[in-house]
N, C-alpha and C. Protein backbone atom coordinates (compact mmCIF):
# COMPACT_ATOMS: atom_id res chain seq x y z
N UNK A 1 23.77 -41.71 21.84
CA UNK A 1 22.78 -41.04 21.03
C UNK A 1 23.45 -40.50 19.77
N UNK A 2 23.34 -40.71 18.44
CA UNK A 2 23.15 -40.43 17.03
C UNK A 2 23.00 -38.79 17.12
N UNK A 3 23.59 -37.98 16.42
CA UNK A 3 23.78 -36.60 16.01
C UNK A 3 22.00 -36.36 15.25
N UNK A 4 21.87 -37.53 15.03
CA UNK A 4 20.43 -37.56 13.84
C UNK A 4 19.55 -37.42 14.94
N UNK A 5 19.21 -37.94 16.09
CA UNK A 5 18.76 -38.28 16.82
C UNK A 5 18.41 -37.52 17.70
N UNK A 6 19.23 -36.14 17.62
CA UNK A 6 18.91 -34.88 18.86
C UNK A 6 18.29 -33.58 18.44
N UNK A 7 17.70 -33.24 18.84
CA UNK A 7 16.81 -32.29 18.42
C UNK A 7 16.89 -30.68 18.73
N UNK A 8 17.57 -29.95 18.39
CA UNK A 8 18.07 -28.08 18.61
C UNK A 8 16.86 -27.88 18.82
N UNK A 9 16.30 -26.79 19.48
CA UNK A 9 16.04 -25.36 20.08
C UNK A 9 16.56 -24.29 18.60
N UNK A 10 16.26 -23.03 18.65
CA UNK A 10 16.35 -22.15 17.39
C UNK A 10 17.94 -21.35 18.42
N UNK A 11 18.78 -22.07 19.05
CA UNK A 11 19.88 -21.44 19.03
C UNK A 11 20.45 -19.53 18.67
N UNK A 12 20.78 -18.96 19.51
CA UNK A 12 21.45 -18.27 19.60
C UNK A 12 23.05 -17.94 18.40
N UNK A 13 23.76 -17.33 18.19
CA UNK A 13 25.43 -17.03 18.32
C UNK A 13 26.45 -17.47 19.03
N UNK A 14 25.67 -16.79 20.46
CA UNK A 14 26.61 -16.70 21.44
C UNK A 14 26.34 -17.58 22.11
N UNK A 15 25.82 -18.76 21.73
CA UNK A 15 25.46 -20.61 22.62
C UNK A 15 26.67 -21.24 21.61
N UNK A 16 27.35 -20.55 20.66
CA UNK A 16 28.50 -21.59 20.00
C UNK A 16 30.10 -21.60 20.29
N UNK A 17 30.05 -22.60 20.64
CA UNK A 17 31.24 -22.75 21.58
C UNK A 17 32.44 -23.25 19.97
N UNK A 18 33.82 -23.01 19.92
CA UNK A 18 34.51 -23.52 19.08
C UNK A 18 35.44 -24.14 19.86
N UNK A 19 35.58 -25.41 19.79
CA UNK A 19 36.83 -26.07 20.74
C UNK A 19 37.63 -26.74 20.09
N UNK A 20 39.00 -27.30 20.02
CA UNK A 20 39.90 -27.80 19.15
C UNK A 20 39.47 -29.40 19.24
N UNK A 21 39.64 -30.26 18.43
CA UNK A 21 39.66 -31.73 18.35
C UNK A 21 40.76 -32.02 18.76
N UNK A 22 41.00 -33.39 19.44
CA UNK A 22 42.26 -34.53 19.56
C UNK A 22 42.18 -35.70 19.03
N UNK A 23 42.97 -36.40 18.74
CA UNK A 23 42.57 -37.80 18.66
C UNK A 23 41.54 -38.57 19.79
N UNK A 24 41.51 -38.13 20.58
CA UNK A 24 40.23 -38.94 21.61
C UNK A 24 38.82 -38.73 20.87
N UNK A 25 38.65 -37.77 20.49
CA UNK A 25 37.20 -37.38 19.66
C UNK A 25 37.30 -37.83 18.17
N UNK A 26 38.00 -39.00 18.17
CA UNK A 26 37.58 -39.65 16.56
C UNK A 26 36.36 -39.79 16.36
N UNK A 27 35.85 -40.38 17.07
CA UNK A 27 34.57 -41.13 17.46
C UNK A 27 33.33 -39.95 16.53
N UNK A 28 33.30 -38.97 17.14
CA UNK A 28 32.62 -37.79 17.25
C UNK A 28 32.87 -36.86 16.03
N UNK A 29 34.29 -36.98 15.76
CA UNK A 29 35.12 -36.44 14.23
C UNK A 29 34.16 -37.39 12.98
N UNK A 30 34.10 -38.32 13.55
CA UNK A 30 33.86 -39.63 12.56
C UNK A 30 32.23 -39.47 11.73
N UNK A 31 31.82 -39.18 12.95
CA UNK A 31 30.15 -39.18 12.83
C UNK A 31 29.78 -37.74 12.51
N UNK A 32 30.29 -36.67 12.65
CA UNK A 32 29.78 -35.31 12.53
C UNK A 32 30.39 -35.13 10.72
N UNK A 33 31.68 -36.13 10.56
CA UNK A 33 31.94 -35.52 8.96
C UNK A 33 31.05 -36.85 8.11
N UNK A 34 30.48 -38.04 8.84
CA UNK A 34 29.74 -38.41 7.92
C UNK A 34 28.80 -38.04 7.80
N UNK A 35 28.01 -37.26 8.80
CA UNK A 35 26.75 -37.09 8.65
C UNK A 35 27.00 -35.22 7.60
N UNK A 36 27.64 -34.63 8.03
CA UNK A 36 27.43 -33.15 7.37
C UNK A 36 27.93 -33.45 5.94
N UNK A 37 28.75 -34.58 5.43
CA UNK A 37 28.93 -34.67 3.86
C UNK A 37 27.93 -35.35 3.59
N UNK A 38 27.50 -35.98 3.96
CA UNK A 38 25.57 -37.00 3.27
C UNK A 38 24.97 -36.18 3.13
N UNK A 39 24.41 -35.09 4.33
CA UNK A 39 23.31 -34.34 4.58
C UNK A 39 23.45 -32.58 2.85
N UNK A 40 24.92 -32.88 2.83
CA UNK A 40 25.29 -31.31 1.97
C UNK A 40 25.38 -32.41 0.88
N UNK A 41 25.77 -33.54 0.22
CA UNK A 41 26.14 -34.38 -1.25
C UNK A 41 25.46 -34.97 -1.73
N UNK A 42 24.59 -36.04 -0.68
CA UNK A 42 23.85 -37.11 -1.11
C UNK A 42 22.78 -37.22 -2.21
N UNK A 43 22.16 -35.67 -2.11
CA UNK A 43 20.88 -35.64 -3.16
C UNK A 43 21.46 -35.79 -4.41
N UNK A 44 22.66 -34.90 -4.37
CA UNK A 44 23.40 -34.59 -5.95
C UNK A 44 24.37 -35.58 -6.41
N UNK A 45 24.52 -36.75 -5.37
CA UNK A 45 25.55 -37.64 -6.26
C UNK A 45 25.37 -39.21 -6.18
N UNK A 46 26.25 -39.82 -7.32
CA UNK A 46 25.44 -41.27 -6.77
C UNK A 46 25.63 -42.01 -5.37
N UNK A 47 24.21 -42.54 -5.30
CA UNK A 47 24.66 -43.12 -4.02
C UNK A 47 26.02 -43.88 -3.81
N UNK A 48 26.56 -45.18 -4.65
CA UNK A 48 27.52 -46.29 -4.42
C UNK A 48 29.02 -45.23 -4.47
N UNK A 49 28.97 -43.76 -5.15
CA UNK A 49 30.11 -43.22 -5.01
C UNK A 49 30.41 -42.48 -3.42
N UNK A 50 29.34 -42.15 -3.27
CA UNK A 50 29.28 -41.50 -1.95
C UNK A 50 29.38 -42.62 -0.99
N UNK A 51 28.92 -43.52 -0.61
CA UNK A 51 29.89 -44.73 0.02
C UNK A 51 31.04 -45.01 -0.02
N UNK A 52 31.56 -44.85 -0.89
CA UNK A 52 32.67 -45.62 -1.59
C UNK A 52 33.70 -44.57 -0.58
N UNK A 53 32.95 -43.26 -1.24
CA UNK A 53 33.97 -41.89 -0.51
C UNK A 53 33.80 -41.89 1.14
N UNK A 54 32.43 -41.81 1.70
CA UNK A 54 32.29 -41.99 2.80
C UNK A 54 33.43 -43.11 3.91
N UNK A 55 33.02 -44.19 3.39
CA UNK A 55 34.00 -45.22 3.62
C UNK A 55 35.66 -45.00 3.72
N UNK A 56 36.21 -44.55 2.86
CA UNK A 56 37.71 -44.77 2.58
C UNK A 56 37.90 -42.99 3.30
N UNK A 57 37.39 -41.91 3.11
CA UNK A 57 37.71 -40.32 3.45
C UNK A 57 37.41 -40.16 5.19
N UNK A 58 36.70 -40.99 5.81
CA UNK A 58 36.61 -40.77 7.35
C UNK A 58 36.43 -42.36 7.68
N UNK A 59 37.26 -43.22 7.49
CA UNK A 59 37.64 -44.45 7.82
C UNK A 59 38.20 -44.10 9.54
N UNK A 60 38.10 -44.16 10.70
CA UNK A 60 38.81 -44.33 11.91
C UNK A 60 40.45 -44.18 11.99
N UNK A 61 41.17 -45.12 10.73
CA UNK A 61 42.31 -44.64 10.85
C UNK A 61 42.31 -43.51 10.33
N UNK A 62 41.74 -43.32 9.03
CA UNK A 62 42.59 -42.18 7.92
C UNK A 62 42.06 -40.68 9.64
N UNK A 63 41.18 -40.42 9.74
CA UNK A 63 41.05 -39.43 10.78
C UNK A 63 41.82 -39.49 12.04
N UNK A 64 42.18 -40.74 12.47
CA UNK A 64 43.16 -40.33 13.20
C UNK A 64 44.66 -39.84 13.27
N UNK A 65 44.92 -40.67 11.82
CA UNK A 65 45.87 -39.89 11.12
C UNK A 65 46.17 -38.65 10.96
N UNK A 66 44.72 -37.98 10.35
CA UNK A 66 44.57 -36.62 10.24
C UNK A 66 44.62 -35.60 11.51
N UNK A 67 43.90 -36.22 12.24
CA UNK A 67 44.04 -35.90 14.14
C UNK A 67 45.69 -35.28 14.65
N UNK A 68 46.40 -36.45 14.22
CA UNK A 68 48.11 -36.36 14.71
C UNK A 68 49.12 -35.84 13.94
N UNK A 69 48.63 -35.28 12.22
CA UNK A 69 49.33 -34.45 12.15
C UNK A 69 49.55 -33.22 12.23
N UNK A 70 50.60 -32.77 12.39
CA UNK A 70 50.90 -31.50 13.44
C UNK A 70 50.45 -30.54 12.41
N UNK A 71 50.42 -30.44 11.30
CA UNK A 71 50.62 -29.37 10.43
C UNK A 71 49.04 -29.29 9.93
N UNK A 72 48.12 -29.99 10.39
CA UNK A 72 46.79 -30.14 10.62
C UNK A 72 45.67 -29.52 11.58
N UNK A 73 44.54 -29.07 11.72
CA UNK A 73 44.05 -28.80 12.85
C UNK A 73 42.84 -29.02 12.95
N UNK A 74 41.59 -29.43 13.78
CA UNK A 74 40.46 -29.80 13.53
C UNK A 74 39.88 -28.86 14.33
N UNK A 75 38.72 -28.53 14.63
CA UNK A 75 37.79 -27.77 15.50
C UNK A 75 36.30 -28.27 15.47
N UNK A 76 35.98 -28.33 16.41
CA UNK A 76 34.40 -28.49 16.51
C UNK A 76 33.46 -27.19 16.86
N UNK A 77 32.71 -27.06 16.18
CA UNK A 77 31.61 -26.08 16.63
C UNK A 77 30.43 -27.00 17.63
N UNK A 78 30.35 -26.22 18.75
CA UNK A 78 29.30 -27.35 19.66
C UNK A 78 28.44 -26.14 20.25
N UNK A 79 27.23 -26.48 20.24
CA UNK A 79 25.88 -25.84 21.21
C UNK A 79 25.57 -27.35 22.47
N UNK A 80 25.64 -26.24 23.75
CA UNK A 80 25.24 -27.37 24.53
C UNK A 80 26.03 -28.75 24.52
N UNK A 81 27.25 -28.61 24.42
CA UNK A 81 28.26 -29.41 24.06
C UNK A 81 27.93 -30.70 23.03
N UNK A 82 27.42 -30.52 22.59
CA UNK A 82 26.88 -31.15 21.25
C UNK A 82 27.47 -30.35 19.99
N UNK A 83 28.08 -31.14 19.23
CA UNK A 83 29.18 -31.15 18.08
C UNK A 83 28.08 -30.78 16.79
N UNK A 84 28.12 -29.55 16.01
CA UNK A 84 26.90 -29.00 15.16
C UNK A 84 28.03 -29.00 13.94
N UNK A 85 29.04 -28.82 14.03
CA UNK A 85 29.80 -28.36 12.85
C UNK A 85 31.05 -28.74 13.22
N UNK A 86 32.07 -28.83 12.30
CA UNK A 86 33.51 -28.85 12.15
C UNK A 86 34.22 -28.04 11.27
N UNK A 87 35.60 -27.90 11.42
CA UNK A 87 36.67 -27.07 11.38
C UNK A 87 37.91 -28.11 10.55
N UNK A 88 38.06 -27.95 9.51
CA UNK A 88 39.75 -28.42 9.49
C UNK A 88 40.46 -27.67 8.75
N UNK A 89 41.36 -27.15 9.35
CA UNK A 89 42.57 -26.25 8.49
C UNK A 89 44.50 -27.12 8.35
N UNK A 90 44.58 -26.72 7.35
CA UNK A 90 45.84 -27.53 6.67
C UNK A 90 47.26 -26.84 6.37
N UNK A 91 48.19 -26.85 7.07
CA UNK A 91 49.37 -25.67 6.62
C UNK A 91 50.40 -26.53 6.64
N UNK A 92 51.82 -26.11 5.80
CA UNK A 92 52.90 -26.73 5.40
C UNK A 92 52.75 -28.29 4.59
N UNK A 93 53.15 -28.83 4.73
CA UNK A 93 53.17 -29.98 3.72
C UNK A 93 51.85 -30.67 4.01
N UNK A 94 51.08 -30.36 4.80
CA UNK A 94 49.50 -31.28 5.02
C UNK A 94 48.82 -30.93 4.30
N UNK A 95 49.06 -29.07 3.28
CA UNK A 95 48.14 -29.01 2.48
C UNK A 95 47.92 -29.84 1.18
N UNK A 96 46.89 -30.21 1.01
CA UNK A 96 46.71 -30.77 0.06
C UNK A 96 47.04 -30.87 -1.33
N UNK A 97 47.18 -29.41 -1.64
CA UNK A 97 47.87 -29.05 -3.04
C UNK A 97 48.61 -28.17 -2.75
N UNK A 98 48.73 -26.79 -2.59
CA UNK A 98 49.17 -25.59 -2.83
C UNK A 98 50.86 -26.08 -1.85
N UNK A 99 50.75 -26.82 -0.93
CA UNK A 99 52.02 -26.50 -0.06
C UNK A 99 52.86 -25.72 0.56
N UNK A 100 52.17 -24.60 0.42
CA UNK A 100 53.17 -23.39 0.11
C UNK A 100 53.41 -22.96 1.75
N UNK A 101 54.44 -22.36 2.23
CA UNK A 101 54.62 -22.20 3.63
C UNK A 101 53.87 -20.78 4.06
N UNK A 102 53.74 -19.97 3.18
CA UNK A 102 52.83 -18.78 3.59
C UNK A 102 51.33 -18.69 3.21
N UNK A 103 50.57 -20.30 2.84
CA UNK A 103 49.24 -20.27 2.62
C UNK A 103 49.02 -20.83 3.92
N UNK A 104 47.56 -20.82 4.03
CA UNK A 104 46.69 -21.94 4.96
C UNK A 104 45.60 -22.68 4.08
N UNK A 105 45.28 -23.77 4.35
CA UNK A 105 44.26 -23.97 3.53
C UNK A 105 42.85 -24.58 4.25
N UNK A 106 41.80 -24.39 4.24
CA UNK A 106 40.90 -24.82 4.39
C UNK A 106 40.33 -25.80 3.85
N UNK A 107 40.40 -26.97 4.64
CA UNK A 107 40.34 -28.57 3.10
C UNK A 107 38.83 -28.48 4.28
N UNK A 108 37.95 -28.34 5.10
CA UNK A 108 36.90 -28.11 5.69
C UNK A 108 36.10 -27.57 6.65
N UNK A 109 35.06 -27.20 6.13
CA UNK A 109 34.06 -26.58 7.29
C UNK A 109 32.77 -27.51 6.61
N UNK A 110 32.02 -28.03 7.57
CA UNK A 110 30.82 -28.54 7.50
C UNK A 110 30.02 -28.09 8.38
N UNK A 111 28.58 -27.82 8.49
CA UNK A 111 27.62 -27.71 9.36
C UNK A 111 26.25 -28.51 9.25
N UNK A 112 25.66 -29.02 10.20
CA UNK A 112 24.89 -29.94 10.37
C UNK A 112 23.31 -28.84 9.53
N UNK A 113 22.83 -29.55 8.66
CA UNK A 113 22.17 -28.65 7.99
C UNK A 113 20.69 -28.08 8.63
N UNK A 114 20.58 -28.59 9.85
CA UNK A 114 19.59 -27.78 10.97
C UNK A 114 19.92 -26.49 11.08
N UNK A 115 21.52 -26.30 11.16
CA UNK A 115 22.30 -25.14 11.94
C UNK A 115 22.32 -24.40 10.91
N UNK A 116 22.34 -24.26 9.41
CA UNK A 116 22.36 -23.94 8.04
C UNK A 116 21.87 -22.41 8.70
N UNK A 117 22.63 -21.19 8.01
CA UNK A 117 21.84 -20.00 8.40
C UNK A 117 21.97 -19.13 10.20
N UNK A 118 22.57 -20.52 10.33
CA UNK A 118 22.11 -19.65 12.17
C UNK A 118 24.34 -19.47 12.42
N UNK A 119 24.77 -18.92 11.53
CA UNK A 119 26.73 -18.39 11.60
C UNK A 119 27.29 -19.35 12.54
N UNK A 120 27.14 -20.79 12.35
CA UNK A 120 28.10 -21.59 12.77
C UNK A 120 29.06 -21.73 11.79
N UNK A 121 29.03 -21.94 10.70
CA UNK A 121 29.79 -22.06 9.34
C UNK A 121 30.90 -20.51 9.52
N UNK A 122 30.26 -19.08 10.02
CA UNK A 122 30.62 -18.10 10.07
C UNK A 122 32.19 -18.00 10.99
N UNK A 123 31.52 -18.55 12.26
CA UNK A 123 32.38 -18.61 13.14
C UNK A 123 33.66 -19.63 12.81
N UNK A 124 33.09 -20.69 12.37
CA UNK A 124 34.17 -21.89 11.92
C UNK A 124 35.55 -21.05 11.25
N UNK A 125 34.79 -20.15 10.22
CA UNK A 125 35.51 -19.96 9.25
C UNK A 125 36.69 -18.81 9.69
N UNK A 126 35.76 -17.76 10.54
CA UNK A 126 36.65 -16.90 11.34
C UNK A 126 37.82 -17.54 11.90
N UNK A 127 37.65 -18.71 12.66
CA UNK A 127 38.30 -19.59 13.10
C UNK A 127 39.62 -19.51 12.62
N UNK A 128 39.17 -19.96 11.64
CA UNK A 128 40.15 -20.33 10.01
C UNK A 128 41.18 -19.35 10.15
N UNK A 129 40.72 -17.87 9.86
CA UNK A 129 41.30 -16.64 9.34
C UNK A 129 42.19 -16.79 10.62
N UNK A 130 41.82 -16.49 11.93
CA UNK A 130 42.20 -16.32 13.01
C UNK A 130 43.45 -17.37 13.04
N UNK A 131 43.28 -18.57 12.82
CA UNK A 131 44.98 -19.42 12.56
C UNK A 131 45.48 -19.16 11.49
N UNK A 132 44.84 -18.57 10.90
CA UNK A 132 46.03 -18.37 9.49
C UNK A 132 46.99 -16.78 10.22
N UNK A 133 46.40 -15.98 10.67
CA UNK A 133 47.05 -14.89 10.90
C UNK A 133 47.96 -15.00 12.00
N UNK A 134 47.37 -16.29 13.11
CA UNK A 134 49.03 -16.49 13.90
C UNK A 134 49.58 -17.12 13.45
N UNK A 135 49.72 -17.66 11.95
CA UNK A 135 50.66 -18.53 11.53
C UNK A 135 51.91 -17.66 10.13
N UNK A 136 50.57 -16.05 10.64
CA UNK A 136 51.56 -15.07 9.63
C UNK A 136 51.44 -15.75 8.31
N UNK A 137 50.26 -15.99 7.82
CA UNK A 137 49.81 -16.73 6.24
C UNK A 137 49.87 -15.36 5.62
N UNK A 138 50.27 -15.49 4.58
CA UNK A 138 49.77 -14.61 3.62
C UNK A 138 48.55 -14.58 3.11
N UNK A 139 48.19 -15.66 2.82
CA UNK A 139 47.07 -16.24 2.26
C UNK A 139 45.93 -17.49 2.41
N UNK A 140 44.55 -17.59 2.23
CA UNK A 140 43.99 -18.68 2.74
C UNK A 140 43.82 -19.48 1.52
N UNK A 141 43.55 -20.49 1.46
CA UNK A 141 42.99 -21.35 0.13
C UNK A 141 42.00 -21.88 0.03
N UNK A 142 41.15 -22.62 -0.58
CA UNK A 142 40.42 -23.86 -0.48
C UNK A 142 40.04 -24.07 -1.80
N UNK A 143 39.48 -25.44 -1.90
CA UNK A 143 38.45 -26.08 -2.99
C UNK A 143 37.58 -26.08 -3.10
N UNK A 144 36.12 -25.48 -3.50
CA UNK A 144 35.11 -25.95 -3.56
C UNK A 144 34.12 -26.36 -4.86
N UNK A 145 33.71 -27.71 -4.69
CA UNK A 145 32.75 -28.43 -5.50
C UNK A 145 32.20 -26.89 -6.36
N UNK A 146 32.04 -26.87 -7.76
CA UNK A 146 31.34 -25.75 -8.84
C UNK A 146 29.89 -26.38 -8.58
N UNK A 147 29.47 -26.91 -8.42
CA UNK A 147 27.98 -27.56 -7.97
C UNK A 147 27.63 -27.15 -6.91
N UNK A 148 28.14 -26.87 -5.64
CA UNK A 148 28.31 -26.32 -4.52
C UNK A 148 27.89 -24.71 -4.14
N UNK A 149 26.59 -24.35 -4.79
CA UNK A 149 26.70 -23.25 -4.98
C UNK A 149 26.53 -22.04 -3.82
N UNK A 150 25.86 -22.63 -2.50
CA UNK A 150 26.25 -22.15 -1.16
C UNK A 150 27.50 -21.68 -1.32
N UNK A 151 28.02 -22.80 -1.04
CA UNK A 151 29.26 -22.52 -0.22
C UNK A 151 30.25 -21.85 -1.09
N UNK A 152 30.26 -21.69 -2.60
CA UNK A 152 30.73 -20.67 -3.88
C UNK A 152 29.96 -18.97 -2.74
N UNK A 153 29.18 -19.18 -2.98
CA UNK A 153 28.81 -18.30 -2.54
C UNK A 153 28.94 -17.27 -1.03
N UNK A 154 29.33 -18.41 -0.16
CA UNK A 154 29.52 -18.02 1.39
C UNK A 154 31.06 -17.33 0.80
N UNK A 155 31.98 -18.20 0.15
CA UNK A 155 33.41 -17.94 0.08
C UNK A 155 33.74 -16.61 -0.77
N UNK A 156 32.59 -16.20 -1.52
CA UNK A 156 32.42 -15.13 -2.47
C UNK A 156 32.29 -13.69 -0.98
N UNK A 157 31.22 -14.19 -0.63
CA UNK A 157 30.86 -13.04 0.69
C UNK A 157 32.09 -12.79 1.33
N UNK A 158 32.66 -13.57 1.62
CA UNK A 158 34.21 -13.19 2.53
C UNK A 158 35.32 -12.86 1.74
N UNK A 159 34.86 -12.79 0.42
CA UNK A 159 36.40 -11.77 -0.17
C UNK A 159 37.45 -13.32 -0.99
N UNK A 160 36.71 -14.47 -1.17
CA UNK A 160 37.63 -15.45 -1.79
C UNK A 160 37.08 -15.22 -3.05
N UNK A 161 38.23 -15.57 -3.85
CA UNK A 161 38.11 -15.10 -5.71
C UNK A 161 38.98 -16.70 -6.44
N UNK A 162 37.99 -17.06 -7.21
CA UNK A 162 38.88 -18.02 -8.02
C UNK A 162 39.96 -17.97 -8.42
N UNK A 163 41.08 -19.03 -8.49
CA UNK A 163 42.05 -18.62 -9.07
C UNK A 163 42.88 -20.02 -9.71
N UNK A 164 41.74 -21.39 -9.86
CA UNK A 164 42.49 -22.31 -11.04
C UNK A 164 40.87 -23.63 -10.57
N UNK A 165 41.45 -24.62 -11.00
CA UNK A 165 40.66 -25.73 -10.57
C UNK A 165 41.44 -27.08 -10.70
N UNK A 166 41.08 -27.81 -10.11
CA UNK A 166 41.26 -28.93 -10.00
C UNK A 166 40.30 -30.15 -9.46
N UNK A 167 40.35 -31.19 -9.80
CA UNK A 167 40.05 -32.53 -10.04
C UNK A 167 39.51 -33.37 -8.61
N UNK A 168 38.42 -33.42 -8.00
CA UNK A 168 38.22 -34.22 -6.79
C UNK A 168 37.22 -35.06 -6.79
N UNK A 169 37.72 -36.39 -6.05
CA UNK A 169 37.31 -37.74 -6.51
C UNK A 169 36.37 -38.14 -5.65
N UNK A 170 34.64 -38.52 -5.85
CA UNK A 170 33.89 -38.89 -5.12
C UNK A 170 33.92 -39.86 -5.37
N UNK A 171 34.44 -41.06 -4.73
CA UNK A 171 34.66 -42.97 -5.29
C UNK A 171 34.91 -42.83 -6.41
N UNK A 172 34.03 -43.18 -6.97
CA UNK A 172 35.21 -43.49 -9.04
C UNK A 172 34.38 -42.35 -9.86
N UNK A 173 33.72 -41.08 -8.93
CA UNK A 173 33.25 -40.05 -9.76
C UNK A 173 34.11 -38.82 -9.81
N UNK A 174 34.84 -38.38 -11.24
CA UNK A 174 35.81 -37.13 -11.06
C UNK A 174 35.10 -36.30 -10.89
N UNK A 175 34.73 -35.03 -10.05
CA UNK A 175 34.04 -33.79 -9.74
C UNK A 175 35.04 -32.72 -10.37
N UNK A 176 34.80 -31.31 -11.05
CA UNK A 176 35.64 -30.49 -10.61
C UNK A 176 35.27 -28.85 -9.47
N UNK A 177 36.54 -29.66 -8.64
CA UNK A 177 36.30 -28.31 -7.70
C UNK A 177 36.83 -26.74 -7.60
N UNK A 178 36.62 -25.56 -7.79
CA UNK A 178 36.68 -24.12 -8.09
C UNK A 178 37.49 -23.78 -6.59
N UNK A 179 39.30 -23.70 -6.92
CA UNK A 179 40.07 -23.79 -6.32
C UNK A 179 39.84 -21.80 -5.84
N UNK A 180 40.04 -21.64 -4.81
CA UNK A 180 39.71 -19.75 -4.42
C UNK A 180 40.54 -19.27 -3.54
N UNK A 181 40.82 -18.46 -3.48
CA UNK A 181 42.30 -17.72 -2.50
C UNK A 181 41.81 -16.74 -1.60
N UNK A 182 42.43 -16.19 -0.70
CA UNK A 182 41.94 -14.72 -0.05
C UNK A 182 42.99 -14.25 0.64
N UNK A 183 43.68 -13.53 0.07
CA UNK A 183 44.95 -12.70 0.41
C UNK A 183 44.69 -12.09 1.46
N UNK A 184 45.59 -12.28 3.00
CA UNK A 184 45.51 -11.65 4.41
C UNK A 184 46.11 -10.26 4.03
């Protein structure tokens, strides 16, 4: 059964379970980040780029890749053991840009946009904080799309503040994304 295909109940908090990913749950990794980047991009960008990205950014290998490295971490948010949202946090050389040994970075949180509103995104993110502080981070990071104005906004609520930008590639479309910090 298709993630598209199942139908929530008005869910609770305390029905959200956060459990870590392995490589066995590609499958499930695969389908929950294509469907929560279509469902949050698709209106606003061209279709053939968002393929293009879809395709090559959660390809089976590139995620399992991502799965096995150590300096990587994935999480699923699940109701009813059904996968609503995901988790990926990035430290030491996996981060994407910053590298730095006392950041963490948050390269994702997605939520299935049913769940939009009901603190799965909340919890994800706690998540986040919560490995950055046993990893003794100083600091958290991330990117987010300036078009993106949720999630500017969710990252605003929790105390993240701009602090440069840089360049991210939807297939052959340059975006720029509003790089934000949050000092532990």
């Amino acid at each position: 059964m298709l993630l598209s295909e199942v139908s929530y109940p008005d869910y609770k908090m305390d029905n959200i379970e956060i459990i870590r990913a392995t490589p066995n749950n590609v499958a499930q990794l695969q389908e929950i980040s294509i469907q929560t980047f279509s469902e949050t991009f698709s209106a606003t960008n061209d279709e053939q780029h968002m393929k293009k990205y879809l395709d090559e950014s959660f390809a089976t290998e590139k995620l399992t890749a991502e799965l096995n490295n150590p300096e990587s971490e994935f999480y699923f948010a699940t109701v009813d053991d059904k996968v609503v949202g995901y988790l990926k946090v990035n430290f030491g050389q996996a981060q994407t840009e910053l590298k730095d040994d006392t950041g963490v970075e948050i390269e994702r949180i997605y939520v299935l946009q049913e769940f939009y509103g009901k603190k799965v995104g909340q919890i994800l993110y706690d998540k986040a904080i919560e490995i950055a502080r046993q990893l003794n981070a100083i600091f958290v990071w991330l990117g987010v799309w300036e078009e993106n104005h949720r999630a500017l906004a969710f990252y605003r609520k929790n105390g993240f503040i701009p602090f440069d930008k840089h360049i991210f590639r939807l297939g052959d479309d340059e975006q720029t994304d509003i790089m934000m910090k949050l000092e532990l």
